[in-house]
N, C-alpha and C. Protein backbone atom coordinates (compact mmCIF):
# COMPACT_ATOMS: atom_id res chain seq x y z
N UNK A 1 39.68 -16.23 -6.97
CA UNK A 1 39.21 -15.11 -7.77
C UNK A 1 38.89 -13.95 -6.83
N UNK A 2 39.19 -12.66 -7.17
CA UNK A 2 39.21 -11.53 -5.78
C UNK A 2 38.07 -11.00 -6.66
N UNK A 3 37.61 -10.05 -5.95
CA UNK A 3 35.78 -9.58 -6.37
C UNK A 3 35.69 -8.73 -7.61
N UNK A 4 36.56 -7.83 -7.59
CA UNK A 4 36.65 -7.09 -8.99
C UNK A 4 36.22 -8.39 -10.54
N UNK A 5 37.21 -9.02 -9.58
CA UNK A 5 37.07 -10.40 -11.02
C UNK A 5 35.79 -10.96 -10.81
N UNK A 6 35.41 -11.33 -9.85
CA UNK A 6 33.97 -12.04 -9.59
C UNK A 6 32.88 -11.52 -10.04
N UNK A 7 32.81 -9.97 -9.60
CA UNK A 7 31.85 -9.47 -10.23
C UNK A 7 31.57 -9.01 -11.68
N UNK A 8 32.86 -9.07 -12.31
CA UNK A 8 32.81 -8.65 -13.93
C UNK A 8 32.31 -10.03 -14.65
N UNK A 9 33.30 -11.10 -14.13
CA UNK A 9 32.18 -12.32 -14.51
C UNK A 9 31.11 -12.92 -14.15
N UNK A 10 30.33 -12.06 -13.43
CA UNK A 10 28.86 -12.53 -13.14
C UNK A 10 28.37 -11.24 -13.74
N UNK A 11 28.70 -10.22 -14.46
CA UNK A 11 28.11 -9.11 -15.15
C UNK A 11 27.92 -9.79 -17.03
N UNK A 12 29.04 -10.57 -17.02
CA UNK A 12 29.37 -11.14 -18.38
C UNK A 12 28.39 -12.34 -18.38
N UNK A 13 28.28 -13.36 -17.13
CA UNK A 13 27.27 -14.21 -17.21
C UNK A 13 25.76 -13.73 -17.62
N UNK A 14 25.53 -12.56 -16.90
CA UNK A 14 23.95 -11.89 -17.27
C UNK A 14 23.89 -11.91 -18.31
N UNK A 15 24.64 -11.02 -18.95
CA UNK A 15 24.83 -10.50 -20.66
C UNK A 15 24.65 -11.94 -21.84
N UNK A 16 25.58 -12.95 -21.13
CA UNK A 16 25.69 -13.86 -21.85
C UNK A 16 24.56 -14.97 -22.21
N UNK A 17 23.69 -15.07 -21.12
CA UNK A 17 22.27 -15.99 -20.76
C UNK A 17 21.39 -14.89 -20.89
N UNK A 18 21.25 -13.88 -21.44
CA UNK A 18 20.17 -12.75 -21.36
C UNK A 18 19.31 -13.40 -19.98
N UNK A 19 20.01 -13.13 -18.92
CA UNK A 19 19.49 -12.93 -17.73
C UNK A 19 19.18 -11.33 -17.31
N UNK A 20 17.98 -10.73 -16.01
CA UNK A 20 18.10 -9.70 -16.07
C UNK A 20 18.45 -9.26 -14.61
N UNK A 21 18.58 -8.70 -14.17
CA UNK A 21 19.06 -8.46 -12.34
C UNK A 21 17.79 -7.51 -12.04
N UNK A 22 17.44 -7.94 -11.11
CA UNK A 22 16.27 -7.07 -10.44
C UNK A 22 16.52 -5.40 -9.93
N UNK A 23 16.29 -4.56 -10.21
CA UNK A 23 16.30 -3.42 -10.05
C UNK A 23 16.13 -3.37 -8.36
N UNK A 24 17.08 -2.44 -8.07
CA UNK A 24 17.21 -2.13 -6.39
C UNK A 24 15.65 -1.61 -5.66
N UNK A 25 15.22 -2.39 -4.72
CA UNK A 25 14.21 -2.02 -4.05
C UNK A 25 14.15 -0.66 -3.67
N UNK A 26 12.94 -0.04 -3.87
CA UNK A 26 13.02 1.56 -3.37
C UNK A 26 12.88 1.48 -1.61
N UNK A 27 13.74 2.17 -1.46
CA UNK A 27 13.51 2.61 0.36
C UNK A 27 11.99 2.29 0.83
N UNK A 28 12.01 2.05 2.20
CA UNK A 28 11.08 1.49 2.85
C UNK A 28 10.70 3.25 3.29
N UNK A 29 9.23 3.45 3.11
CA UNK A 29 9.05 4.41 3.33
C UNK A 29 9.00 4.86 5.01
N UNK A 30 9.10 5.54 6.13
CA UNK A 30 9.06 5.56 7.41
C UNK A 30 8.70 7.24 7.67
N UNK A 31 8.40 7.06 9.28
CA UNK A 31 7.28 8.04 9.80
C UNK A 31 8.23 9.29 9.75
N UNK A 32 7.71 10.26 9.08
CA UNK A 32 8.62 11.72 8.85
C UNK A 32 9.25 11.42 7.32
N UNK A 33 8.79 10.44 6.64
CA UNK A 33 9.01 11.05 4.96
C UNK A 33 7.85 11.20 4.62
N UNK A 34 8.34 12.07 3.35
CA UNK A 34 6.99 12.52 2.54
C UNK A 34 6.37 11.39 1.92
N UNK A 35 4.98 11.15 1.72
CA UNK A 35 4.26 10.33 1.00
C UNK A 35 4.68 10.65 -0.56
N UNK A 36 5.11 9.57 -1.66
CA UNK A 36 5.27 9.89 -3.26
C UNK A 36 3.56 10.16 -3.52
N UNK A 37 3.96 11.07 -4.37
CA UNK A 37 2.49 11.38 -5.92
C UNK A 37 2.53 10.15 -6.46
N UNK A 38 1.09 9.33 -6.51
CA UNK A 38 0.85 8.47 -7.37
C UNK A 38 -0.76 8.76 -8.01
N UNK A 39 -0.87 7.59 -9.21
CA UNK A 39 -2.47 7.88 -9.47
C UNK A 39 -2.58 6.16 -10.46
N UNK A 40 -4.22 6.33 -9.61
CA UNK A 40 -4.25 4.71 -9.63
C UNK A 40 -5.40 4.46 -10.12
N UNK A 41 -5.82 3.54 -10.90
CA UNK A 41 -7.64 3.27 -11.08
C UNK A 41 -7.95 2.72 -10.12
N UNK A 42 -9.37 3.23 -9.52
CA UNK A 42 -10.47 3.52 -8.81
C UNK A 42 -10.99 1.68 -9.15
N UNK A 43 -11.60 1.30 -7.94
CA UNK A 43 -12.55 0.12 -8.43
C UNK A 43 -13.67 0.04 -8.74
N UNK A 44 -14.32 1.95 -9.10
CA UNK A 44 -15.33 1.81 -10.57
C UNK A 44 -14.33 2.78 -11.87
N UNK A 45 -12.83 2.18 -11.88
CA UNK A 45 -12.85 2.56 -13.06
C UNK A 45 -12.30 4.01 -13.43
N UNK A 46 -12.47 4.66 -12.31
CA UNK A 46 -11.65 6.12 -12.56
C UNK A 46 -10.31 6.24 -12.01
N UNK A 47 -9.94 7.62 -12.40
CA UNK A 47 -8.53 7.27 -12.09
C UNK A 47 -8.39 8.39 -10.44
N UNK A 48 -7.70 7.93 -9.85
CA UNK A 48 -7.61 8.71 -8.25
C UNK A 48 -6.18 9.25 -7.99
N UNK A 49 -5.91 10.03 -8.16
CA UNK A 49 -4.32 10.88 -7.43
C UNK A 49 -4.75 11.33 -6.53
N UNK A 50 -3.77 10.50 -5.81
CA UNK A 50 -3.28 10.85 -4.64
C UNK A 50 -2.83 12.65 -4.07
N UNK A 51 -2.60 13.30 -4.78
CA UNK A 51 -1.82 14.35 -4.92
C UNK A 51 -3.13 15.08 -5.15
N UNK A 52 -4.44 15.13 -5.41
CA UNK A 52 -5.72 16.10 -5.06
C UNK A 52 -5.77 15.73 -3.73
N UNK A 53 -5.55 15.10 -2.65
CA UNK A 53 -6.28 14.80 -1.60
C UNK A 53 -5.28 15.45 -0.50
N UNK A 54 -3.96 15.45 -0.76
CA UNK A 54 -3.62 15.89 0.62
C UNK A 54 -3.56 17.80 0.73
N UNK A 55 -3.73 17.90 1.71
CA UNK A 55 -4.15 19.38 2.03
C UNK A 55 -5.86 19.89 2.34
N UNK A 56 -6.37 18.25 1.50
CA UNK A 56 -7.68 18.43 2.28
C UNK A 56 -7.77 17.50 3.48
N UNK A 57 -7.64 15.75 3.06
CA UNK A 57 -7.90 15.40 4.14
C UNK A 57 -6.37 14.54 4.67
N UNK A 58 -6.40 13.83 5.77
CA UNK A 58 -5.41 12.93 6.08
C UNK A 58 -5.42 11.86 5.44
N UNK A 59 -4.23 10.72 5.29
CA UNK A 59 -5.07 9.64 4.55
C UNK A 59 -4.70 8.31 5.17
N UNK A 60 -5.03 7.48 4.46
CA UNK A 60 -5.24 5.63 5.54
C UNK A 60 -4.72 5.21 4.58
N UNK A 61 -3.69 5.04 3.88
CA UNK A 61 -3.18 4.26 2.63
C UNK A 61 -2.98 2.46 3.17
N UNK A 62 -3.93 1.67 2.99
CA UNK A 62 -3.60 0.64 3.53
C UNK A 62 -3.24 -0.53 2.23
N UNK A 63 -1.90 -1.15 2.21
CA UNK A 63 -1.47 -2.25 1.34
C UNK A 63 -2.26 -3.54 1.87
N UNK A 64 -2.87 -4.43 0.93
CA UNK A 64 -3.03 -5.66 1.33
C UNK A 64 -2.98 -6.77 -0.23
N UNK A 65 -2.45 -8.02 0.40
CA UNK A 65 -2.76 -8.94 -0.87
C UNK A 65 -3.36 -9.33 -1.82
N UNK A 66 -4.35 -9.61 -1.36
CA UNK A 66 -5.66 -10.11 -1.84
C UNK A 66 -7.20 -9.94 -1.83
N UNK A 67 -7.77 -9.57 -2.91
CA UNK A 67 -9.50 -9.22 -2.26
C UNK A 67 -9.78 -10.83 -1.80
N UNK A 68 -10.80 -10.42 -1.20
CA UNK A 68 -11.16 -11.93 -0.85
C UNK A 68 -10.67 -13.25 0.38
N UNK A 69 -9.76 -12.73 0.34
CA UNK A 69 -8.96 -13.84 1.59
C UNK A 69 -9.02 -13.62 2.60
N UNK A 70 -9.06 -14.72 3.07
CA UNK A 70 -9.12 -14.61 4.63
C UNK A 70 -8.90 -13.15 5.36
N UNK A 71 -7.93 -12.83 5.91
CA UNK A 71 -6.86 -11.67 6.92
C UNK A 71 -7.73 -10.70 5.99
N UNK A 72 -7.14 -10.29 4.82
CA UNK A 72 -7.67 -9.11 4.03
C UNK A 72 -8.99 -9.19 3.84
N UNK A 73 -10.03 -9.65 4.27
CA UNK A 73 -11.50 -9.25 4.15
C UNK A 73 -11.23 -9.10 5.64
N UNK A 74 -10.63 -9.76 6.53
CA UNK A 74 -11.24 -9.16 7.82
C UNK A 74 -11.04 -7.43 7.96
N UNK A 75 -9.61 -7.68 7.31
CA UNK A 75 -8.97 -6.16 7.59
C UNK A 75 -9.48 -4.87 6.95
N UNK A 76 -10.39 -5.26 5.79
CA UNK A 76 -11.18 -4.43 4.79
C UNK A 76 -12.99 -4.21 5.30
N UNK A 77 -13.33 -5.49 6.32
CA UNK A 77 -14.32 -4.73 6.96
C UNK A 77 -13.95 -4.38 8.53
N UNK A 78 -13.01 -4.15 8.68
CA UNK A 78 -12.47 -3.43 10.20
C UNK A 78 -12.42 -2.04 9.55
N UNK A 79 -11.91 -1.65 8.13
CA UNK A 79 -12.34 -0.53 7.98
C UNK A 79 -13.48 0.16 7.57
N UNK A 80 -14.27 -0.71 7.15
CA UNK A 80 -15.26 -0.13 6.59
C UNK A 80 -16.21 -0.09 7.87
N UNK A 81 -15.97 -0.93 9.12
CA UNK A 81 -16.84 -1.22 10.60
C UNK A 81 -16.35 0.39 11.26
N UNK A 82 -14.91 0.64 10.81
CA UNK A 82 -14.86 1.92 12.11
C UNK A 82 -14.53 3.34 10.76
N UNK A 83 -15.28 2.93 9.52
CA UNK A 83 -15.25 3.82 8.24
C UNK A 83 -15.69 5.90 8.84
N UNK A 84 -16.72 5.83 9.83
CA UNK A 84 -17.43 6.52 9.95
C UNK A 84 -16.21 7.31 11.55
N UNK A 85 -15.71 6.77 12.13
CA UNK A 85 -14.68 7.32 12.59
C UNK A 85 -13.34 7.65 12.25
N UNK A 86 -13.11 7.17 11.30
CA UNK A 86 -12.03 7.50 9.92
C UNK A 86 -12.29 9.04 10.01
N UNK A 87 -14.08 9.19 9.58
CA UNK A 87 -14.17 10.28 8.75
C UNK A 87 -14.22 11.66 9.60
N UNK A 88 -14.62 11.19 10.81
CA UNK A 88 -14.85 12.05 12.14
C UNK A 88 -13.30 12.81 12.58
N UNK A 89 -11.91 11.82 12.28
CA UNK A 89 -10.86 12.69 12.67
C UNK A 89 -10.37 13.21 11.27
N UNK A 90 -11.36 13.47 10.17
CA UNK A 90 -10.78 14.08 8.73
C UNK A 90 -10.03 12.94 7.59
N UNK A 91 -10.05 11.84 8.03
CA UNK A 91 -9.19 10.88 6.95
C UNK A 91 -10.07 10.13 6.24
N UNK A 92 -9.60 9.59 5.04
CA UNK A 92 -9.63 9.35 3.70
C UNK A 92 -8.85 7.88 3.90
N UNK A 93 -9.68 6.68 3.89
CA UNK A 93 -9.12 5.38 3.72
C UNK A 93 -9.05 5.11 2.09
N UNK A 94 -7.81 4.59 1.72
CA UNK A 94 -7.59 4.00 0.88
C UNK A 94 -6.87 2.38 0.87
N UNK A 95 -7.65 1.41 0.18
CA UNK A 95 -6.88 0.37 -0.13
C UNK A 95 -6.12 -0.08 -1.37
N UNK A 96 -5.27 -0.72 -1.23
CA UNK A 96 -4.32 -0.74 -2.03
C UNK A 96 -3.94 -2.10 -2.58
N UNK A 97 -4.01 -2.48 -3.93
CA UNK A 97 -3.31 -3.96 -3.94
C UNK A 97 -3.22 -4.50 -5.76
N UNK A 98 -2.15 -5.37 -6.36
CA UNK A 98 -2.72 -5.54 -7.69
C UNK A 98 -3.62 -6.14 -7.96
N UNK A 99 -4.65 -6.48 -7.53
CA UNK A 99 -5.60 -6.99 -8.22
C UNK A 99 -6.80 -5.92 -9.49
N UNK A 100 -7.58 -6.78 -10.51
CA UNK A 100 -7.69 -5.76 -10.88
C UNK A 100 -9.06 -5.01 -10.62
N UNK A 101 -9.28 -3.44 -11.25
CA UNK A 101 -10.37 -3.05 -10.82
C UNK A 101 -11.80 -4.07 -10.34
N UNK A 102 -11.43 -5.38 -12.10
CA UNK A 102 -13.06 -5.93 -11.46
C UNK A 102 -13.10 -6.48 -10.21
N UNK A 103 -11.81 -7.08 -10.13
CA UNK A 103 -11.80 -7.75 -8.74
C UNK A 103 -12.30 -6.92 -7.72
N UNK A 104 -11.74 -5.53 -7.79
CA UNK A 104 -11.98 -4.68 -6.79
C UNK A 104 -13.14 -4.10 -6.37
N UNK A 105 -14.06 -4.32 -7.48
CA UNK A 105 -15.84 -3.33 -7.73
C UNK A 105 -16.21 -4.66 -6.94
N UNK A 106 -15.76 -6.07 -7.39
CA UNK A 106 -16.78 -7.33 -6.74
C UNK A 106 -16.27 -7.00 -5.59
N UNK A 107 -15.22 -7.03 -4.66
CA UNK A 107 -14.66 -6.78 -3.36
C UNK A 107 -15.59 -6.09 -2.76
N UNK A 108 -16.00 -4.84 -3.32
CA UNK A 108 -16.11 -3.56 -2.50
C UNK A 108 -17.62 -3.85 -2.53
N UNK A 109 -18.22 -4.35 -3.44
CA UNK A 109 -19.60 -4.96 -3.42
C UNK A 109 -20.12 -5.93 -2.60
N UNK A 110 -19.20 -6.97 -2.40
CA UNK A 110 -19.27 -7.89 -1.44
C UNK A 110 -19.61 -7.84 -0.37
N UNK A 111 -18.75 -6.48 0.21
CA UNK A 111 -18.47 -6.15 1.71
C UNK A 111 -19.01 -5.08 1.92
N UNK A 112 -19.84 -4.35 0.63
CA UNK A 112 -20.19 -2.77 1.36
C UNK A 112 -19.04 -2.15 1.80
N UNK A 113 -18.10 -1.66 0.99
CA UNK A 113 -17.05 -1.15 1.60
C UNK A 113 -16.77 0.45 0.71
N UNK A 114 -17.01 1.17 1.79
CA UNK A 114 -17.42 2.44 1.30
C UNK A 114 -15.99 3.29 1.52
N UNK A 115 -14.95 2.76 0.98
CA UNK A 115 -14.08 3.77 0.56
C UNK A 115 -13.22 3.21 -0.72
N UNK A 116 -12.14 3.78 -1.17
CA UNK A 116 -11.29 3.57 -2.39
C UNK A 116 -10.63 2.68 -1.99
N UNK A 117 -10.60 1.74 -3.29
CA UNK A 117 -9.92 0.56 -3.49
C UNK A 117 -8.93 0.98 -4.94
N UNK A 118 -7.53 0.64 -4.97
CA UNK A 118 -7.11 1.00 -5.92
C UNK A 118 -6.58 0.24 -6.68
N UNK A 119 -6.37 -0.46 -7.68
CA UNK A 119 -5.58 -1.52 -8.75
C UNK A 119 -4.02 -0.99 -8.71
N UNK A 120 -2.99 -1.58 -8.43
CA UNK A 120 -1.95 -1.42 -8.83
C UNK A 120 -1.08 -2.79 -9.32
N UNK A 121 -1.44 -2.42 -10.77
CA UNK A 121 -0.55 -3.51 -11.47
C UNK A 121 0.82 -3.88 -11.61
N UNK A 122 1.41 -4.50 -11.61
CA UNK A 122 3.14 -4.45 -11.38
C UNK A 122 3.43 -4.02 -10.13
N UNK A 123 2.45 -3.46 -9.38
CA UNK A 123 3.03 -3.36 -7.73
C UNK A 123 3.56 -1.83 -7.57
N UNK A 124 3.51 -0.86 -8.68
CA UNK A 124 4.23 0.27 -8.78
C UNK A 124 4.39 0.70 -7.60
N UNK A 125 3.52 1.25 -6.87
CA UNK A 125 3.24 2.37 -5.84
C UNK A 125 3.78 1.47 -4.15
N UNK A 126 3.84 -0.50 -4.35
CA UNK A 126 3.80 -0.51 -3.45
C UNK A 126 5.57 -0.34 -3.42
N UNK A 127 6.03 -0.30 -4.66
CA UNK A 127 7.67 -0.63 -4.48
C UNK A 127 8.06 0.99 -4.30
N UNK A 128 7.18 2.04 -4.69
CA UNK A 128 7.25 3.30 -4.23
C UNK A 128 7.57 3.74 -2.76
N UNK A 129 6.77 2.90 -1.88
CA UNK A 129 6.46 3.09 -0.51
C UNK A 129 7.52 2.49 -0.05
N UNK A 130 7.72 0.68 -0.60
CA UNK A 130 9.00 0.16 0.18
C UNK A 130 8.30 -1.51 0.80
N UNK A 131 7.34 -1.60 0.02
CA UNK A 131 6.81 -2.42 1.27
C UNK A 131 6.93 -3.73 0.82
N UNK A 132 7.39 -4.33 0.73
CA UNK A 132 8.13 -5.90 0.83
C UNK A 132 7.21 -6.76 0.78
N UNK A 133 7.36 -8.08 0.01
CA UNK A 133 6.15 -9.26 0.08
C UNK A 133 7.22 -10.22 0.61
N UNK A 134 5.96 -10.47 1.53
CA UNK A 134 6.30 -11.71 2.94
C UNK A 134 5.15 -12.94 2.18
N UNK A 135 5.93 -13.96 2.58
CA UNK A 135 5.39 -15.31 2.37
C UNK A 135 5.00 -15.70 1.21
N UNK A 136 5.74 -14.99 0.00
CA UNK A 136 5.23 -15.27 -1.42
C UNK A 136 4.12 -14.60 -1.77
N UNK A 137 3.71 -12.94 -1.16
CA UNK A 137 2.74 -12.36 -1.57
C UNK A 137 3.17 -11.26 -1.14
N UNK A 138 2.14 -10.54 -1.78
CA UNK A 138 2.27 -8.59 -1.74
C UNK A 138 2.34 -8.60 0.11
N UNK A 139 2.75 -7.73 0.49
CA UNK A 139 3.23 -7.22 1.36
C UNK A 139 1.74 -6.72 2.18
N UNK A 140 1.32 -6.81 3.58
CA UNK A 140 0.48 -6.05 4.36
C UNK A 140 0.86 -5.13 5.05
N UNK A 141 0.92 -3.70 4.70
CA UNK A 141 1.08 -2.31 5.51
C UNK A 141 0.01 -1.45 5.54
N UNK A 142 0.18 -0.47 6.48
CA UNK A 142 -0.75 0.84 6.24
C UNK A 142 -0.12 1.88 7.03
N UNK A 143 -0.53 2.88 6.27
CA UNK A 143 0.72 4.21 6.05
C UNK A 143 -0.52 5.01 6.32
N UNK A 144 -0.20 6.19 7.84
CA UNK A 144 -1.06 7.11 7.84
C UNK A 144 -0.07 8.51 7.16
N UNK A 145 -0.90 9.15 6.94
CA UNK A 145 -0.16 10.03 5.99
C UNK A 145 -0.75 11.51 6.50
N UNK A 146 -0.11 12.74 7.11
CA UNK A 146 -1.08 13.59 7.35
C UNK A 146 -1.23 14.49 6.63
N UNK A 147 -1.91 15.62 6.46
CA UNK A 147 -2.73 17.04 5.71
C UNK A 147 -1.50 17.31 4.98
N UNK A 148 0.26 17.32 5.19
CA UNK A 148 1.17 18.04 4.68
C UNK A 148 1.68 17.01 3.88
N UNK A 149 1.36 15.99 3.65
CA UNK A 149 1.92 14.57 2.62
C UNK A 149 2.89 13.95 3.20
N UNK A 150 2.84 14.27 5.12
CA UNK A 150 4.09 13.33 5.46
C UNK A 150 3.37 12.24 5.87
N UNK A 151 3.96 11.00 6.10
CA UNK A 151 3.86 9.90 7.10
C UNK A 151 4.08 9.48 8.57
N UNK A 152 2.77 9.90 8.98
CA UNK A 152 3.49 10.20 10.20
C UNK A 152 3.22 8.52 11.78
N UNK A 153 2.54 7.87 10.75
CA UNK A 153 2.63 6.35 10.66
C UNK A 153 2.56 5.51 10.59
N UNK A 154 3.31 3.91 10.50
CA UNK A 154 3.23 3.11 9.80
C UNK A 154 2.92 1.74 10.67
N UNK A 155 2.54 0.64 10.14
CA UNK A 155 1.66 -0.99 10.72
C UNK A 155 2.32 -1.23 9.56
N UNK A 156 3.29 -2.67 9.79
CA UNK A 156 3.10 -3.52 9.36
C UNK A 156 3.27 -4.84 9.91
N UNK A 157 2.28 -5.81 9.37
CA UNK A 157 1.77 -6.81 9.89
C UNK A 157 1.03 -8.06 9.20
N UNK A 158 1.51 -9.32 8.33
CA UNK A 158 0.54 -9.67 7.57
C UNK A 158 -0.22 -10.81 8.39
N UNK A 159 -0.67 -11.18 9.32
CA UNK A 159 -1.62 -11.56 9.28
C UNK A 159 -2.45 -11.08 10.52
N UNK A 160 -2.27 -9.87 10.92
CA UNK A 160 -3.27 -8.96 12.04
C UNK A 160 -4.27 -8.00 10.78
N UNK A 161 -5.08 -8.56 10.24
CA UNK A 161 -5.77 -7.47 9.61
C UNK A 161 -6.50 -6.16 10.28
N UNK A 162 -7.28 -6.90 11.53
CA UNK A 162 -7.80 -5.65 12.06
C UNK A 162 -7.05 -4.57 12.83
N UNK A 163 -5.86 -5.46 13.44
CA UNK A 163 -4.99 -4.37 13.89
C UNK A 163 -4.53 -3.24 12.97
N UNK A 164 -4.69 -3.32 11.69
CA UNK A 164 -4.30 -2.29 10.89
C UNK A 164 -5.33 -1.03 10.91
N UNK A 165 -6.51 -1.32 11.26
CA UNK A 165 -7.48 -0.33 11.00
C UNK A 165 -7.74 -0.01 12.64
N UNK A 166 -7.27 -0.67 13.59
CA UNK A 166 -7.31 -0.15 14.63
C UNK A 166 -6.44 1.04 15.25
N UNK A 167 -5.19 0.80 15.03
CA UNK A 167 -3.67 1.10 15.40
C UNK A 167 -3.83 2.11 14.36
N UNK A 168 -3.79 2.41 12.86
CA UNK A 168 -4.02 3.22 12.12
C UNK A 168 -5.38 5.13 12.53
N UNK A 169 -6.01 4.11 13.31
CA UNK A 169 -7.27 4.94 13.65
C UNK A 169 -6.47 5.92 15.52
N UNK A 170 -6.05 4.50 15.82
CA UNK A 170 -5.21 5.48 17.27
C UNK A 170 -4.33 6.81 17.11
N UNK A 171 -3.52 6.27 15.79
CA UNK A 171 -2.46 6.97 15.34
C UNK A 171 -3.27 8.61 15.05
N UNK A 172 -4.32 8.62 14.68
CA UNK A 172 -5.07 9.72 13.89
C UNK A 172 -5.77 10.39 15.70
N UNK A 173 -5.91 9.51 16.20
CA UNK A 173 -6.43 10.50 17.20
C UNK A 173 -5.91 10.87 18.24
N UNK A 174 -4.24 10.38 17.94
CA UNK A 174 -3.32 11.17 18.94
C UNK A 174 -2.18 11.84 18.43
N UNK A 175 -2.66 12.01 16.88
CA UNK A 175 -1.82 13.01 16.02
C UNK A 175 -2.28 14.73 16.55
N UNK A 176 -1.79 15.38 16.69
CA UNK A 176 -1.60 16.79 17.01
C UNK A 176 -2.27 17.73 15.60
């Protein structure tokens, strides 16, 4: 069977088993593209765009799996431990993950973690960015993003949590 044929009958197989084909992964986002407009609930509940914040500050968009687990609580109080030097070179940490808001208010309660945590259900924003789930889970990245909505760079790494808030924080203080 030559491919023309192969592929019309695996188009006819879908159709036929109401199977559905996964929609093409969006590009992996990288350092010198623009960050996408998104807007996400807050983990008390409000809603946060992304798209008020740049032009004021820089931002820490960090992806992680899970509240609560292991790697991702370390990596969520590495930011909230060097939170106050975040704020010293102008940036705006955000975390990122589907779980939902409540999860996220108990998270952020847990740990004293004094920046935005955001719910993303279905994963929207992370398939926006590009960022891939390793080992049967959401994906661990963090995307510095500067004042003009570019990316100027990226960690990924899933099980170095603190390296994300470290390497993320270097990146900011040898940005220009």
């Amino acid at each position: 069977m030559n491919i023309p044929h192969l592929k019309n009958f695996l188009a006819a197989a879908v159709l036929c088993l109401g199977l559905t084909i996964p929609a093409q992964a969006q590009k992996h986002l990288e350092k010198g593209d623009k960050m996408p407009s998104f807007s996400l609930t807050d983990q008390n509940g409000k809603t946060f765009n992304v798209t008020n914040e740049v032009g004021k500050h820089k931002l820490v968009i960090y992806f992680y799996p899970k509240d609560e687990s292991m790697v991702c609580t370390k990596e969520a109080c590495a930011f909230r431990d060097m939170f106050d030097q975040f704020a010293k070179v102008g940036a705006v940490v955000i975390g990122v993950n589907g779980g939902t808001v409540a999860s996220h208010k108990a998270f952020a309660n847990h740990y004293k973690l004094p920046f935005v945590l955001l719910s993303d259900p279905g994963d929207k924003v992370y398939k926006l960015f590009g960022v891939k789930k390793k080992f049967f889970m959401s994906g661990r990245e963090t995307f510095v993003v500067d004042l003009n909505g570019t990316i100027v760079y990226s960690h990924a790494a899933m099980l170095e949590g603190k390296a994300h808030a470290d390497d993320a924080l270097a990146a900011l203080k040898s940005a220009k």
